[in-house]
N, C-alpha and C. Protein backbone atom coordinates (compact mmCIF):
# COMPACT_ATOMS: atom_id res chain seq x y z
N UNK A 1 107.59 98.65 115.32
CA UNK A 1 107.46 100.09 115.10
C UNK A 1 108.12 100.84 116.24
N UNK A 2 108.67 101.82 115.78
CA UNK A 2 109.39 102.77 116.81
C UNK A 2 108.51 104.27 117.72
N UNK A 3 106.97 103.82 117.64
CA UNK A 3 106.47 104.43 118.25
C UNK A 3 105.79 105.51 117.26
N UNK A 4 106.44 105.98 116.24
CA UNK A 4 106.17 106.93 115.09
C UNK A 4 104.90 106.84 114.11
N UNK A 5 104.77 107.65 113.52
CA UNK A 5 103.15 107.73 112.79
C UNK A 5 104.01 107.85 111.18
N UNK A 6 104.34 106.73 110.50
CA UNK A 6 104.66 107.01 108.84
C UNK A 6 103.48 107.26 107.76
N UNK A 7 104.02 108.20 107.13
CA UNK A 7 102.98 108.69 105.93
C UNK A 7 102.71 107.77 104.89
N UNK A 8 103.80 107.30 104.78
CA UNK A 8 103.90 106.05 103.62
C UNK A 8 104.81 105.08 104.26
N UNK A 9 103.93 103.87 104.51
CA UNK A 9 104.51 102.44 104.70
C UNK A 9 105.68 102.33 103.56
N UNK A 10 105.63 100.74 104.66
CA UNK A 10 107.04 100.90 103.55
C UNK A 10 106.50 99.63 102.63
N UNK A 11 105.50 98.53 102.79
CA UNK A 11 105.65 98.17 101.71
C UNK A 11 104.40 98.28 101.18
N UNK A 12 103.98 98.34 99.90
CA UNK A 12 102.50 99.01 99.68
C UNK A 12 102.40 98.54 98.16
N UNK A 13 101.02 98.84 97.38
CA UNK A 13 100.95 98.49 96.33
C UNK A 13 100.38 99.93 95.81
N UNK A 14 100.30 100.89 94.50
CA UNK A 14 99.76 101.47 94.18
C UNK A 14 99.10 101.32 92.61
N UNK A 15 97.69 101.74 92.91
CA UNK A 15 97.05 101.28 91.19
C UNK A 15 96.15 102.83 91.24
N UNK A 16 96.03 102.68 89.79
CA UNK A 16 94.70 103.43 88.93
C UNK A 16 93.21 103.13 89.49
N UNK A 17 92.16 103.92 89.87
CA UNK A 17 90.91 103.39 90.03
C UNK A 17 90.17 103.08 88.89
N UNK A 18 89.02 102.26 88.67
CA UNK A 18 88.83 101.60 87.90
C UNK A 18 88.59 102.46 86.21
N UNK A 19 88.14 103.76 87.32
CA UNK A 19 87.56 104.39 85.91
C UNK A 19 88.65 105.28 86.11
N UNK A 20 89.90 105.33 86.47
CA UNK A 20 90.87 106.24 86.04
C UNK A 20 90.90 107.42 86.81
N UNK A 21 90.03 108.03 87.85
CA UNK A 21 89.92 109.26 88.22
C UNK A 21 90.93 109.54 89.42
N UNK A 22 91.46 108.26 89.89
CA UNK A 22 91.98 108.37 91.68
C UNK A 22 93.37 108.01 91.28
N UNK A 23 94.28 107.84 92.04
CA UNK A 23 95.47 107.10 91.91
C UNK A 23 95.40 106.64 93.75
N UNK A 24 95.70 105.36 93.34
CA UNK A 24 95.08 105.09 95.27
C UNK A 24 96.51 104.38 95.73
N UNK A 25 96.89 104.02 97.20
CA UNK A 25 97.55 103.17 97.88
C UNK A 25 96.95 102.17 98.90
N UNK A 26 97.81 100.98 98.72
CA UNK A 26 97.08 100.06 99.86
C UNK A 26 98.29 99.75 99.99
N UNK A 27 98.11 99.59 102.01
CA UNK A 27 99.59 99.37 102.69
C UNK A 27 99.43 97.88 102.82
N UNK A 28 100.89 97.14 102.73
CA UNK A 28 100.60 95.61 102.73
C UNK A 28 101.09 95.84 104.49
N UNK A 29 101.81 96.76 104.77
CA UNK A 29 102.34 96.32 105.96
C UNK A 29 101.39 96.00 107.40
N UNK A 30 100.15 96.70 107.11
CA UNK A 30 98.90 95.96 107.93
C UNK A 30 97.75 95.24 107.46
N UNK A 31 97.23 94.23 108.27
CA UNK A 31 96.14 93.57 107.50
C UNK A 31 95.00 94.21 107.50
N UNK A 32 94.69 95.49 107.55
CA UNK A 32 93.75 96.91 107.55
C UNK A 32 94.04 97.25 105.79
N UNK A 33 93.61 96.25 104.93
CA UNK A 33 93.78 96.88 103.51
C UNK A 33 92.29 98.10 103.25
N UNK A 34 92.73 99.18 103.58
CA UNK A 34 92.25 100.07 103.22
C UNK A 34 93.14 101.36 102.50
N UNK A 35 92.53 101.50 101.04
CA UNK A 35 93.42 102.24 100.07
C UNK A 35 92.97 103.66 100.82
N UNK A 36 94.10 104.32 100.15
CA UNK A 36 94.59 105.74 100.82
C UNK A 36 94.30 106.81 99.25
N UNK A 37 93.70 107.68 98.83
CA UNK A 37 93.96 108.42 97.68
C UNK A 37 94.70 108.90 97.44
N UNK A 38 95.78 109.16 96.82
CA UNK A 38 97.34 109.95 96.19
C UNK A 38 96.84 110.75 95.91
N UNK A 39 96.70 111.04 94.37
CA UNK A 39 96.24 112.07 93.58
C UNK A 39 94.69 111.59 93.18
N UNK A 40 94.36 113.06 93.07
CA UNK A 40 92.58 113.03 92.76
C UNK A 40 92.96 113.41 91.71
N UNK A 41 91.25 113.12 90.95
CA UNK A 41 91.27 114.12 89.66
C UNK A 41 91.93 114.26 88.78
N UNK A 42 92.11 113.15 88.50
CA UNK A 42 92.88 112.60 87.10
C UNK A 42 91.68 112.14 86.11
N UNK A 43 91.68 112.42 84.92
CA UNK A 43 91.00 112.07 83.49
C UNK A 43 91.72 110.77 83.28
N UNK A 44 90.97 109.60 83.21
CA UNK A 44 92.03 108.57 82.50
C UNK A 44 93.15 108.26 82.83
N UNK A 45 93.67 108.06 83.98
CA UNK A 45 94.77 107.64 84.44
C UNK A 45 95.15 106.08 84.10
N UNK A 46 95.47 105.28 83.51
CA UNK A 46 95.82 103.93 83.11
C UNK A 46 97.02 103.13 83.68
N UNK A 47 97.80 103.57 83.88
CA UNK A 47 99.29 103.09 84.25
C UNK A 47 100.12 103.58 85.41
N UNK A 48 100.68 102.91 86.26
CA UNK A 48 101.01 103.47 87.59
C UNK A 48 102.09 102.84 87.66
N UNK A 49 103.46 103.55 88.01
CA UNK A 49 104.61 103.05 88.58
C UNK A 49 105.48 104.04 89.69
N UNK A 50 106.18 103.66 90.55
CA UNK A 50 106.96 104.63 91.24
C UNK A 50 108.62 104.20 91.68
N UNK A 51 109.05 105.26 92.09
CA UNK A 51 110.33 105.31 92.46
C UNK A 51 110.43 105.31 93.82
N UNK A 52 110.61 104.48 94.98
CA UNK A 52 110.98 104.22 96.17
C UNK A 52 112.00 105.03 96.85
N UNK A 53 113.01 104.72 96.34
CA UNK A 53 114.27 105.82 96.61
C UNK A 53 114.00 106.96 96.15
N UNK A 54 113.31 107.70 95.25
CA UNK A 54 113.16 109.16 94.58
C UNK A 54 111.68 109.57 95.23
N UNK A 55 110.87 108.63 96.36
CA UNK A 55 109.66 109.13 96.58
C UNK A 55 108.75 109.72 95.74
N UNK A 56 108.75 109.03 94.22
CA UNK A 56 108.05 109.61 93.15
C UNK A 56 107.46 108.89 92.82
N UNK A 57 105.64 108.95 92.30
CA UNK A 57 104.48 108.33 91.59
C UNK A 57 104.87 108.83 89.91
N UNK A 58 104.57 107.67 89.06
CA UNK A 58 104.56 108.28 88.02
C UNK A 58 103.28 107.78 87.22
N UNK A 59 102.58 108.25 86.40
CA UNK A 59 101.47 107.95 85.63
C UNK A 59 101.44 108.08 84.49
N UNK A 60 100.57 107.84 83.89
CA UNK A 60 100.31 107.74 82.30
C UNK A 60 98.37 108.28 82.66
N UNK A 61 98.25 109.58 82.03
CA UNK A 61 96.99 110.18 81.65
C UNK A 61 96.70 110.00 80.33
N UNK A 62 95.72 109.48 79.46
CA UNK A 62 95.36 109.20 78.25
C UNK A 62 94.62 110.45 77.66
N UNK A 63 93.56 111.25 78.81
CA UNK A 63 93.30 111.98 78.04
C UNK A 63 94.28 113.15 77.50
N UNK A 64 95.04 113.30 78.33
CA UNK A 64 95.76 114.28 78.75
C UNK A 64 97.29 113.90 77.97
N UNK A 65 96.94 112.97 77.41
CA UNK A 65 97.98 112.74 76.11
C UNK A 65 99.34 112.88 77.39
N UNK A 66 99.38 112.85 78.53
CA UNK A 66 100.97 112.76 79.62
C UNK A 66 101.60 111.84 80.21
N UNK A 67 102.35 111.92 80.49
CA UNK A 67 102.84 110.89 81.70
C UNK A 67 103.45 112.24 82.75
N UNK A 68 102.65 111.78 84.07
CA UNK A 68 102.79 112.86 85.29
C UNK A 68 103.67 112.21 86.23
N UNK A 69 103.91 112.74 87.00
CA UNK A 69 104.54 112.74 88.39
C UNK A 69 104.09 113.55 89.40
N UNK A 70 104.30 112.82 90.77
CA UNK A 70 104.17 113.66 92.04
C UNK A 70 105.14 112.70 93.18
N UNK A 71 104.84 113.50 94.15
CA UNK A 71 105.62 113.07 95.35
C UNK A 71 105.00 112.17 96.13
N UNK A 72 105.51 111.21 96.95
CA UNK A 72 104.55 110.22 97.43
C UNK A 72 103.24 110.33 98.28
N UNK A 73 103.23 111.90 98.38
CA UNK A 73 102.08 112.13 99.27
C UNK A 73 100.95 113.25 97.97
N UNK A 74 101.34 112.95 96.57
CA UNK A 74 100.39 113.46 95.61
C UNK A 74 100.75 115.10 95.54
N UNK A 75 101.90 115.58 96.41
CA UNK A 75 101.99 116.85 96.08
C UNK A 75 103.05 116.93 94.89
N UNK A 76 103.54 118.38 94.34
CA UNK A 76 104.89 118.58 93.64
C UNK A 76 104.23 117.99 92.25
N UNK A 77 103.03 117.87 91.61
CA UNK A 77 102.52 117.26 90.32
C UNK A 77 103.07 117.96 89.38
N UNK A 78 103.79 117.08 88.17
CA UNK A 78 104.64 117.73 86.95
C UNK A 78 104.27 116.92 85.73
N UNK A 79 104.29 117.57 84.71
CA UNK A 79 104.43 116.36 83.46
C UNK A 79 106.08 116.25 82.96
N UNK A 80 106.18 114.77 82.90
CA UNK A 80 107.57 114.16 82.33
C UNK A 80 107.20 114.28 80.76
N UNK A 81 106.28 113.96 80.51
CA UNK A 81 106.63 113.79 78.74
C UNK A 81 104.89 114.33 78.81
N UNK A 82 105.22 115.18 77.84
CA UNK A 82 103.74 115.78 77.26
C UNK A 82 103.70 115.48 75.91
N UNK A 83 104.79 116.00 75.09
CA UNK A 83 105.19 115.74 73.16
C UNK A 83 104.76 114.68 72.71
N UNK A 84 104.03 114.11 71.71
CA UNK A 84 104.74 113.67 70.91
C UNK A 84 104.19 112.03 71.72
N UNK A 85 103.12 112.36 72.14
CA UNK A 85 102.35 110.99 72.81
C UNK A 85 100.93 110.95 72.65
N UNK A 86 100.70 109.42 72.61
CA UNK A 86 99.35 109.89 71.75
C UNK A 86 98.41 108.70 72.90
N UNK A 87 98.89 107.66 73.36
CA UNK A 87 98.11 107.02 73.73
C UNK A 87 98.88 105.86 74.93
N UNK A 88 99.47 106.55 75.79
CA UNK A 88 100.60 105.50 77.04
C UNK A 88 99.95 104.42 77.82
N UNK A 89 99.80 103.35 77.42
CA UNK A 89 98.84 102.31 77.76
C UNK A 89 99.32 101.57 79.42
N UNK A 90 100.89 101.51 79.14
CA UNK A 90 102.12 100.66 79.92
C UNK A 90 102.96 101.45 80.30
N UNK A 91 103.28 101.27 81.38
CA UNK A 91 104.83 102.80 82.10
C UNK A 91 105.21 101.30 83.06
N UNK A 92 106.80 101.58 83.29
CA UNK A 92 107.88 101.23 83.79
C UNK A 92 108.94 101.91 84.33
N UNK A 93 108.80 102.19 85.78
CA UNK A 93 110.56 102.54 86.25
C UNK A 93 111.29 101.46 86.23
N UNK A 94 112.72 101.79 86.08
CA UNK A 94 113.12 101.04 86.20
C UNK A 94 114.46 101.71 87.16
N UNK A 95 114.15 101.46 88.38
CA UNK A 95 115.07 101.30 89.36
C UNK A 95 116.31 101.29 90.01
N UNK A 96 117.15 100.62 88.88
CA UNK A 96 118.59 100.42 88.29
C UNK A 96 119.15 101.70 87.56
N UNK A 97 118.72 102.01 86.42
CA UNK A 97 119.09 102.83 85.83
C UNK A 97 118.60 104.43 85.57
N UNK A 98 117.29 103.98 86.43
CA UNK A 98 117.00 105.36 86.47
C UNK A 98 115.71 105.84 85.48
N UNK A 99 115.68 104.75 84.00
CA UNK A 99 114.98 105.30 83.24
C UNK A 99 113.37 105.09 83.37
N UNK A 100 112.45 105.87 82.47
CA UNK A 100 111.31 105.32 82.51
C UNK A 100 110.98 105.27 81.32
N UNK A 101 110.27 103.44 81.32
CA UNK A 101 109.59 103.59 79.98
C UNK A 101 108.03 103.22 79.71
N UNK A 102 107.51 103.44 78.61
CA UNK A 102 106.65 103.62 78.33
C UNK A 102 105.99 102.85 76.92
N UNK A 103 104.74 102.05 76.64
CA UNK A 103 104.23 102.12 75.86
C UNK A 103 103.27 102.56 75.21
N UNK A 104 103.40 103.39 73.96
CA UNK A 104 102.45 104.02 73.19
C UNK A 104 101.88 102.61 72.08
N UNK A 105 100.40 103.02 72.52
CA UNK A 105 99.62 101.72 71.82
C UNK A 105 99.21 102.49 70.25
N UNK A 106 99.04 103.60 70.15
CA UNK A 106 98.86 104.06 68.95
C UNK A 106 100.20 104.16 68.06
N UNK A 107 100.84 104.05 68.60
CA UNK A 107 102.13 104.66 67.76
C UNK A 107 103.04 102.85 67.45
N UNK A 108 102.61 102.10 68.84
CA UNK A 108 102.64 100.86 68.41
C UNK A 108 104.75 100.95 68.75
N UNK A 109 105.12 101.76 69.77
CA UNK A 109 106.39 101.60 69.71
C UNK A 109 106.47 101.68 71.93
N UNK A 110 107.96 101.50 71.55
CA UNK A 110 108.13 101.47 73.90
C UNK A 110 109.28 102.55 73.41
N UNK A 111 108.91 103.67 74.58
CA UNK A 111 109.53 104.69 74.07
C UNK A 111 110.23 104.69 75.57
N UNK A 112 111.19 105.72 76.05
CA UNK A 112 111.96 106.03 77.33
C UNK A 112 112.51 107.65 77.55
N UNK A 113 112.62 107.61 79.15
CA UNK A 113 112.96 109.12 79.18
C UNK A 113 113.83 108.93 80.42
């Protein structure tokens, strides 16, 4: 370490809490696994992926029929896809190309944006 205080490690895992309400982080880079809260106050949050290089969380809310975004420190919260979704079980960045996808379990299809 270069003496500095980082907000976000660099290598880390992020998940859903059990009942959906938190979106949490745990840093692998110390053996101090204690999760950090992202975003609060989420209804049903199910699915968690992010963008490293774009410093972006992305989610899947069930009640909330969305898939959200924020910035790695839970600020800047937006919805990517609100339309035309009924039930996002599975989310995927994908890294390479940029896209994100998604599975809708009601609709029974993997959709992308």
């Amino acid at each position: 370490s270069n003496g500095t205080c980082r907000l976000v490690p660099d290598e880390f895992l992020v998940f859903p809490s059990s009942m959906g309400e938190d979106i949490s982080r745990i840093s692998l880079d110390t053996y101090n696994y204690v999760s950090v809260v992202v975003v609060a106050k989420q209804r049903n949050a199910v699915a968690v992926d992010f963008s490293y290089k774009a410093k972006t969380l992305f989610w899947s809310n069930v009640d909330a029929k969305a898939i959200m975004s924020s910035t790695f420190d839970g600020k800047k919260k937006k919805t990517i896809v609100g339309n035309n979704l009924v039930y996002a079980k599975g989310i995927a960045f994908d890294w390479i190309a940029g896209n994100l996808y998604w599975t809708d379990r009601a609709k029974r299809t993997i959709e992308a944006a």
